[in-house]
Every structure is written in C-alpha cells, then in structure tokens.
Protein backbone atom coordinates (compact mmCIF):
# COMPACT_ATOMS: atom_id res chain seq x y z
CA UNK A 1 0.00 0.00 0.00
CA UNK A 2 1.48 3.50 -0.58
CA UNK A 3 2.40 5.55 1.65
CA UNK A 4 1.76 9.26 0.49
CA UNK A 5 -0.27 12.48 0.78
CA UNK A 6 -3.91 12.10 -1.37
CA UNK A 7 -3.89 14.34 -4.09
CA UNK A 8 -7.99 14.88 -3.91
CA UNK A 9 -9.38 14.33 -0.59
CA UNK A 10 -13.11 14.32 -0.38
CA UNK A 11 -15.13 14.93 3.11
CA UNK A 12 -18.51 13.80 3.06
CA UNK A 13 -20.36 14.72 6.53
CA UNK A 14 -23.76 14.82 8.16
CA UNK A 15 -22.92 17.75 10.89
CA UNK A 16 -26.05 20.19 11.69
CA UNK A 17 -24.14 21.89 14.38
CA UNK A 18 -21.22 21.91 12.51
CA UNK A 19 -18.82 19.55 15.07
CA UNK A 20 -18.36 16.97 13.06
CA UNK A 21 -17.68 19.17 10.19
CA UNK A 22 -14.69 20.92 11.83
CA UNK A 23 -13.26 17.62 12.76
CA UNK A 24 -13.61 15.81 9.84
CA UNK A 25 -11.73 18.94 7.89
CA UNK A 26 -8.86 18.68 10.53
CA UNK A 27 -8.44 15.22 9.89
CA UNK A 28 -8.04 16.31 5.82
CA UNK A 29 -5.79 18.93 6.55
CA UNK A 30 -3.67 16.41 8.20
CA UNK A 31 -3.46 14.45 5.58
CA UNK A 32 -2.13 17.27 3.55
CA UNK A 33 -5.06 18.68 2.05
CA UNK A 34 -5.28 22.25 1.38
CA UNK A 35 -8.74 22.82 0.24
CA UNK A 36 -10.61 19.52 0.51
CA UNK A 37 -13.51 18.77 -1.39
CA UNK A 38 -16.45 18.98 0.90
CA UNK A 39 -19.51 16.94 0.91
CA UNK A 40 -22.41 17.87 3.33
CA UNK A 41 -25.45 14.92 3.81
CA UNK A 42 -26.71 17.29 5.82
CA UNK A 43 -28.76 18.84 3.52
CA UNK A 44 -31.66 16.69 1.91
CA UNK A 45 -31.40 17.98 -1.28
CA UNK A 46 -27.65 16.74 -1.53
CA UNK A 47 -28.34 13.23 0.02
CA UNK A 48 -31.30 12.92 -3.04
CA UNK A 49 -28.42 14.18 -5.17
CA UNK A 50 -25.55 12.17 -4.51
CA UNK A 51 -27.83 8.89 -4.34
CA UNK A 52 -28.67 9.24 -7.94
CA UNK A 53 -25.02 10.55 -8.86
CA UNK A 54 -22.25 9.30 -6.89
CA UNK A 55 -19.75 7.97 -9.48
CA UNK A 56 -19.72 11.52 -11.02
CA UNK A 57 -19.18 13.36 -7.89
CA UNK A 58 -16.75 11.24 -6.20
CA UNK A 59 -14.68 10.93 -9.74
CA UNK A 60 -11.84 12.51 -8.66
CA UNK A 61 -11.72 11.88 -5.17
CA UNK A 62 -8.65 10.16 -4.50
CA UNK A 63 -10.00 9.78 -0.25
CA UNK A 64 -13.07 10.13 1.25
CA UNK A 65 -13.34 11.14 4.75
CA UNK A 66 -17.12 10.07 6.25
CA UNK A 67 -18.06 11.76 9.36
CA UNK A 68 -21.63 11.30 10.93
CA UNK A 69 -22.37 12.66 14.91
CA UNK A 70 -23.55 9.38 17.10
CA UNK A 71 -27.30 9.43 17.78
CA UNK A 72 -28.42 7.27 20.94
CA UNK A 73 -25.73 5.00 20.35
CA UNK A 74 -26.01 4.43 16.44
CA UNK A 75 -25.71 6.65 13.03
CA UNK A 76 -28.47 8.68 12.37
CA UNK A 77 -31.15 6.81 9.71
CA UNK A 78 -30.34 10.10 7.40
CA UNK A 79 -26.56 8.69 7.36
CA UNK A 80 -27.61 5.12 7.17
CA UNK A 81 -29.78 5.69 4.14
CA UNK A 82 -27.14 7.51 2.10
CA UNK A 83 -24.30 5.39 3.11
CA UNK A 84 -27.06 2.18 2.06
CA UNK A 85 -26.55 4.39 -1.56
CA UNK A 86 -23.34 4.93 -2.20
CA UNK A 87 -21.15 2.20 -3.59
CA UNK A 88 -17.00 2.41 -2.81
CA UNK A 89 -15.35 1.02 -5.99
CA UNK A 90 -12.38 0.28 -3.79
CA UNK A 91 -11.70 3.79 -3.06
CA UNK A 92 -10.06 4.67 0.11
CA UNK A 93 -11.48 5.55 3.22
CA UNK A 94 -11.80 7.21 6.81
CA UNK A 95 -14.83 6.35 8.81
CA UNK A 96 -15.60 9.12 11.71
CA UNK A 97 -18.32 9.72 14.32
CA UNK A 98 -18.60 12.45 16.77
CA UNK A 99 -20.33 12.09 20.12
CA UNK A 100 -21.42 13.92 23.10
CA UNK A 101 -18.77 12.92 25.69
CA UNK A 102 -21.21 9.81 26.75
CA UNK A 103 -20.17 7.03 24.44
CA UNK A 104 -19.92 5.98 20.79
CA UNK A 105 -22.45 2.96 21.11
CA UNK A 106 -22.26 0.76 17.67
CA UNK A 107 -22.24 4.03 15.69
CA UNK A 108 -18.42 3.51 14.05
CA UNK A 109 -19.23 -0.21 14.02
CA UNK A 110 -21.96 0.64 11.94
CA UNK A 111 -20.30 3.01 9.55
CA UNK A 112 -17.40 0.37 8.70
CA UNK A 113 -19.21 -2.10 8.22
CA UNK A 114 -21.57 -0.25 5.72
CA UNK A 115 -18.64 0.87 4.18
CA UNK A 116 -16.98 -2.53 3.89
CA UNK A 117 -19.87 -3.98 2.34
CA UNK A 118 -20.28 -1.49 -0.25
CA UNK A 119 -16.80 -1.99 -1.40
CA UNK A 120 -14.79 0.98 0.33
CA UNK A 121 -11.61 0.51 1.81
CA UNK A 122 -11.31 1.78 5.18
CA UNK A 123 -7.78 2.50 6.21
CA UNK A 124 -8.56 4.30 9.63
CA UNK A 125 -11.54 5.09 11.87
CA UNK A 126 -11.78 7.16 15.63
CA UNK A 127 -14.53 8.60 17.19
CA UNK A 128 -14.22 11.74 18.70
CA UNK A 129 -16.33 14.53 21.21
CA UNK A 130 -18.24 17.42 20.02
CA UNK A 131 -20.70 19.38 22.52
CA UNK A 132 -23.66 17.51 23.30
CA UNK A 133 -26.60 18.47 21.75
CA UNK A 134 -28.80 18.69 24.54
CA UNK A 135 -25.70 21.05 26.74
CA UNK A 136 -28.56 23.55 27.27
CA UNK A 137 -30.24 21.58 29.75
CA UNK A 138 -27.35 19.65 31.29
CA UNK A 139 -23.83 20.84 29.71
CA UNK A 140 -21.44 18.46 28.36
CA UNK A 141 -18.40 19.07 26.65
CA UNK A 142 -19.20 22.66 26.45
CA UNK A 143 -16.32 23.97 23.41
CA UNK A 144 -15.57 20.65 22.20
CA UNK A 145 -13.92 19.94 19.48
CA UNK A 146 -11.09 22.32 21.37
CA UNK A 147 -8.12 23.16 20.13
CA UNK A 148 -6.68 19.61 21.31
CA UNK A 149 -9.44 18.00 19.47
CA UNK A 150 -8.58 19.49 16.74
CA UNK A 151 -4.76 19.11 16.84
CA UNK A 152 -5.57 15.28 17.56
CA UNK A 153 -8.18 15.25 14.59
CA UNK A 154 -5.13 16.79 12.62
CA UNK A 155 -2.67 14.10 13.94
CA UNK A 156 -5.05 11.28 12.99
CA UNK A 157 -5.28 12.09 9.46
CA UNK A 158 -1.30 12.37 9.05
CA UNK A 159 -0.91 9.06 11.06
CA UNK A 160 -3.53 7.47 8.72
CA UNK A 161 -1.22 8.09 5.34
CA UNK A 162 0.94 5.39 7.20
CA UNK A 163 -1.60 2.59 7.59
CA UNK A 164 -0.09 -0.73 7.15
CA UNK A 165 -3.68 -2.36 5.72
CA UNK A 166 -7.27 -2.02 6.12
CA UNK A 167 -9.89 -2.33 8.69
CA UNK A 168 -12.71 -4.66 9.27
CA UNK A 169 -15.48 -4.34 11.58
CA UNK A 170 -14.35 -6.68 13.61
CA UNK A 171 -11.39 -4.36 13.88
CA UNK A 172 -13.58 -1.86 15.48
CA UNK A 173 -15.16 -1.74 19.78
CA UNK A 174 -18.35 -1.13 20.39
CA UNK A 175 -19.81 0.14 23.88
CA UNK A 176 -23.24 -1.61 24.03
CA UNK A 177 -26.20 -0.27 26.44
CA UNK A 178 -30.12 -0.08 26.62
CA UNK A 179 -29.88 3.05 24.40
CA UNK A 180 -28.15 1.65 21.46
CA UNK A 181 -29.40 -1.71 21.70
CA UNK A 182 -33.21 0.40 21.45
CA UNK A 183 -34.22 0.24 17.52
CA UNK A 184 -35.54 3.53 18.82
CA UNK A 185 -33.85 7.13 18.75
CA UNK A 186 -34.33 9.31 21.56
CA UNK A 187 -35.11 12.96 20.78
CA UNK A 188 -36.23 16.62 22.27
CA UNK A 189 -37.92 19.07 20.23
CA UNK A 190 -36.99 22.47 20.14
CA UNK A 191 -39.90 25.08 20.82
CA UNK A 192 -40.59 28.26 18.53
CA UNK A 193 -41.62 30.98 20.10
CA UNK A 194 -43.73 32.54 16.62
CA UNK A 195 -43.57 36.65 18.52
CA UNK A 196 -39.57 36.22 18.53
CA UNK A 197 -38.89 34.92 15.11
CA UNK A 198 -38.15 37.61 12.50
CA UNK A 199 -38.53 35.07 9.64
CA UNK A 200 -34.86 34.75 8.67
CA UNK A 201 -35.34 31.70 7.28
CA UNK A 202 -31.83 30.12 8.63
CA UNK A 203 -33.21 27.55 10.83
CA UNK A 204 -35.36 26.52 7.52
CA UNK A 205 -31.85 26.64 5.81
CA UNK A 206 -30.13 24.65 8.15
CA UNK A 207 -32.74 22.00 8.93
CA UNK A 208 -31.72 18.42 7.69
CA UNK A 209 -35.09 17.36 7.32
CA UNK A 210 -36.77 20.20 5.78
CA UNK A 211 -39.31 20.35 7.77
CA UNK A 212 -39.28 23.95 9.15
CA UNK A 213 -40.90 26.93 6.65
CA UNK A 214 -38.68 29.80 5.42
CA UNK A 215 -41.59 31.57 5.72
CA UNK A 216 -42.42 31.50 9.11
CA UNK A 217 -39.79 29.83 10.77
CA UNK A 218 -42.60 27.06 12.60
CA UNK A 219 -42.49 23.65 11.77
CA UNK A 220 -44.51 22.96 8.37
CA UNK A 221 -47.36 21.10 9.82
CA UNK A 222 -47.80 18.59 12.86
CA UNK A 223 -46.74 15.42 10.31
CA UNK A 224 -43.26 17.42 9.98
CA UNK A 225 -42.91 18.04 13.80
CA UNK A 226 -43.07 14.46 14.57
CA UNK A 227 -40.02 14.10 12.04
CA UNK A 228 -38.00 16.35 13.92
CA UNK A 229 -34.20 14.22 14.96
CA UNK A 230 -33.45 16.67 17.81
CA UNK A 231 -30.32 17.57 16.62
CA UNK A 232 -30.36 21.44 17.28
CA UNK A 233 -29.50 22.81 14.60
CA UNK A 234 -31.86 25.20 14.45
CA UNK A 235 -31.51 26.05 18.17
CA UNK A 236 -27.71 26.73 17.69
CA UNK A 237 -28.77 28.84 14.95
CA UNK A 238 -31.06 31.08 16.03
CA UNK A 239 -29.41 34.89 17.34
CA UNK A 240 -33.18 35.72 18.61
CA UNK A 241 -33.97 32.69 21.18
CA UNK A 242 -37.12 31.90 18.67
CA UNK A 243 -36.30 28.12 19.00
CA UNK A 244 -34.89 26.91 22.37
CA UNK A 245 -34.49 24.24 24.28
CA UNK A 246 -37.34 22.85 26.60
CA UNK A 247 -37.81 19.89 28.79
CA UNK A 248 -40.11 19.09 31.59
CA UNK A 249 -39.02 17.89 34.90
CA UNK A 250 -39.03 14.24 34.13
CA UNK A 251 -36.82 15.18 31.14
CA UNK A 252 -34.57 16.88 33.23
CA UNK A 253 -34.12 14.16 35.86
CA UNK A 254 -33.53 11.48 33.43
CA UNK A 255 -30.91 13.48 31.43
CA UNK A 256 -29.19 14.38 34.37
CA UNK A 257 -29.06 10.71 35.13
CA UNK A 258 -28.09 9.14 31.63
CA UNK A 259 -25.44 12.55 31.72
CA UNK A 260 -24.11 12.35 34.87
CA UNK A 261 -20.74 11.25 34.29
CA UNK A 262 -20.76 12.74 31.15
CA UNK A 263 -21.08 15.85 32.47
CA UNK A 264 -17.99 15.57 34.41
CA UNK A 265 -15.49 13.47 32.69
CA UNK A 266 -13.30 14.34 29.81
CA UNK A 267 -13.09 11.91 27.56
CA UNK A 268 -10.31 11.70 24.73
CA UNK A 269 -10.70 10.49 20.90
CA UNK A 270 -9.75 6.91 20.14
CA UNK A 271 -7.97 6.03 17.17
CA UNK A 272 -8.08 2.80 15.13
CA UNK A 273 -5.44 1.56 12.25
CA UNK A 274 -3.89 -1.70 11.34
C-alpha cells in the first residue's frame, strides 16, 4: 500500500451543528489537504443528489473522509440511508463519528461495516467529542472539538497516510447499552416561540429534514414536527432565542441521570489503524 499524501481528498459529513464538520476537515488537513472537497449529507437535497449521482461526484476523489455525529448509540437513519446508496469502488477511506462525551455505542461499528460492504476501503476510523446536543439543559463538553481536538483530529489524518492495511469491523469496539441496543432514537424538540422569530429563514436553511418553513420559521405542519431528529440545529442557529431548548421535569431528571458522568469526565478520541 502507498504511503503518500492524497492528491484529492473528499469529506462527506452529516454535521447540523457543525462539530463533526470541523473535525472531519482537521483530519483532511492532516493528511495534507489544502482545500478539501467537501460533501455535506446534511442537507436533503444533496443526500437525493448524490444517491442518484455518486460515481460523477466522487470521480476525482482520490479519499473520502465520512463523518456522521452518534445518535443514541447508532448513526443517524439520514446517514444510514445515504451510506445504504453509495457504492465504494475500492476507493479509500476514513470512517468518523462524533459524540457527546457519553459514548460511541455501535455508531463507528456501523459506519465500517456499511462501508466494507459497499466496497470501500477503510484504512482508519476514531470517534471523537463534540458538545452535546442537549448542553442547554445539562452541559457536556461545552467547546468541544477544542483546540486539542482538533490538533488530535489533525494528527489522525497524518498518522492514517501510514496505515499498514485495512480495517474490518471486527477491527472496530463497540460500547453496548439499553440506548443503542433500542431500535428507537431518543429525541427533544426544540420550541418556537412565533412573537420572537423575525422570519430569517436560517433555521429553515439549516434543517436536515426540511421540515421547518422559510416563511415562518414554525415547523410545516404537525406530520413534519413528529419528524423532527433533535439535533439542534436550528436552536444553535437562532441569534433571537425563537427556538430553544425545553424539557419538563421528568426530562430533566432522566438526562441528568443518563449525563451524569458525562457531564464531568473528559473523555479523549480513540484512534483505530492496522
């Protein structure tokens, strides 16, 4: 296997709040990339896009970094369906997922596997810590990625141009509880307040389910509010406090319980090569 930079590094991420973005572009740096070509599954028009045209706009992507945030222990179904879509042709790989200082469930077991089957080959995988999405009722990794993440993220991806061979799932731990052995993903939805919204339309912009209008910044219709993934996008988003964070007491009990050590600990990336 050769050892040297990637001419064309591709990074294809699904990163509302924009964590797993920054990492994932700190990896590519350090792999020598000046100005990698960026891919963001975030937005639903893309994900319809690249499912119906992936050999044209992977073409000249030499590596492709995938980075997806860990949802209740697993990928996000957005990130599951696209990966499901994309075939690897033997191109080269990173697999990446970014979670809330808790733990990484199945989520990266997940993602190489997919990426296995579908004919990529994965030369490295880590998971790293981004701020929880939910910090706004009980705060957990509050900055993160930091500038150590990020200097580890950029250390990763120079390490990885020396991988001996690739990975296999069974290459790749797992940390297995009731959450992420649930089928089920646990979510809160943000509330709009309709009297502080001055109709932007950013949180419609950033949404990764299209499901909030430009128009009025409130969720389309009840059908679209029950497809909301809690990931707080919009919430991060919004200068005038029109969406926010809201839980009831219950909420708040259980999250401080499933968060408790969470909320305390700092835990480091973990890095994975043959």
């Amino acid at each position: 296997m050769e050892n040297k930079i990637t001419k064309r590094i591709g990074v294809v991420y699904f990163s509302p709040t924009n964590t797993t973005k920054e990492i994932c572009k700190a990896i590519a740096f350090g792999m020598g990339a000046k100005d990698p070509i960026e891919f963001n599954i975030t937005n639903p028009d893309f994900r319809t896009k690249l499912a119906s045209n992936q050999n044209a706009i992977f073409e000249n992507i030499d590596h492709i970094i995938f980075g997806a945030p860990v949802y209740s222990g697993k990928l996000p179904l957005q990130v599951i369906e696209c990966l499901k879509s994309i075939s690897g042709n033997e191109k080269k790989c990173t697999a990446v997922v970014v979670y809330g200082n808790r733990d990484y469930g199945f989520a990266l077991y997940q993602m190489v596997k997919m990426l296995s089957n579908n004919n990529f080959n994965v030369l490295a995988a880590g998971t790293f810590i981004g701020q929880h999405s939910y910090s706004d009722i009980v705060p957990v990794a509050i900055g993160r990625p930091d500038k150590t993440d990020l200097e580890k993220a950029y250390d990763f991806g120079s390490e990885s141009l020396t991988a001996s061979s690739y990975l296999s799932p069974e290459d790749i731990p797992v940390q297995r509880d009731m959450i992420s052995k649930s089928e089920n993903y646990t979510s809160i939805q943000p509330v709009f307040k309709s009297e502080k919204c001055i109709q932007c339309g950013v949180c419609s912009e950033r949404c990764p389910m299209n499901i909030i209008s430009p128009e009025t910044g409130n969720w389309l219709n009840q059908e679209a509010k029950k497809q909301c993934i809690g990931c707080m996008a919009c919430v991060s988003d919004c200068k005038d406090n029109a969406r926010f964070m809201r839980a009831n007491l219950l909420m708040r009990l259980m999250l401080k319980y499933v968060l408790r050590k969470a909320a305390v600990e700092r835990l480091e990336p973990l890095t994975i090569f043959n």
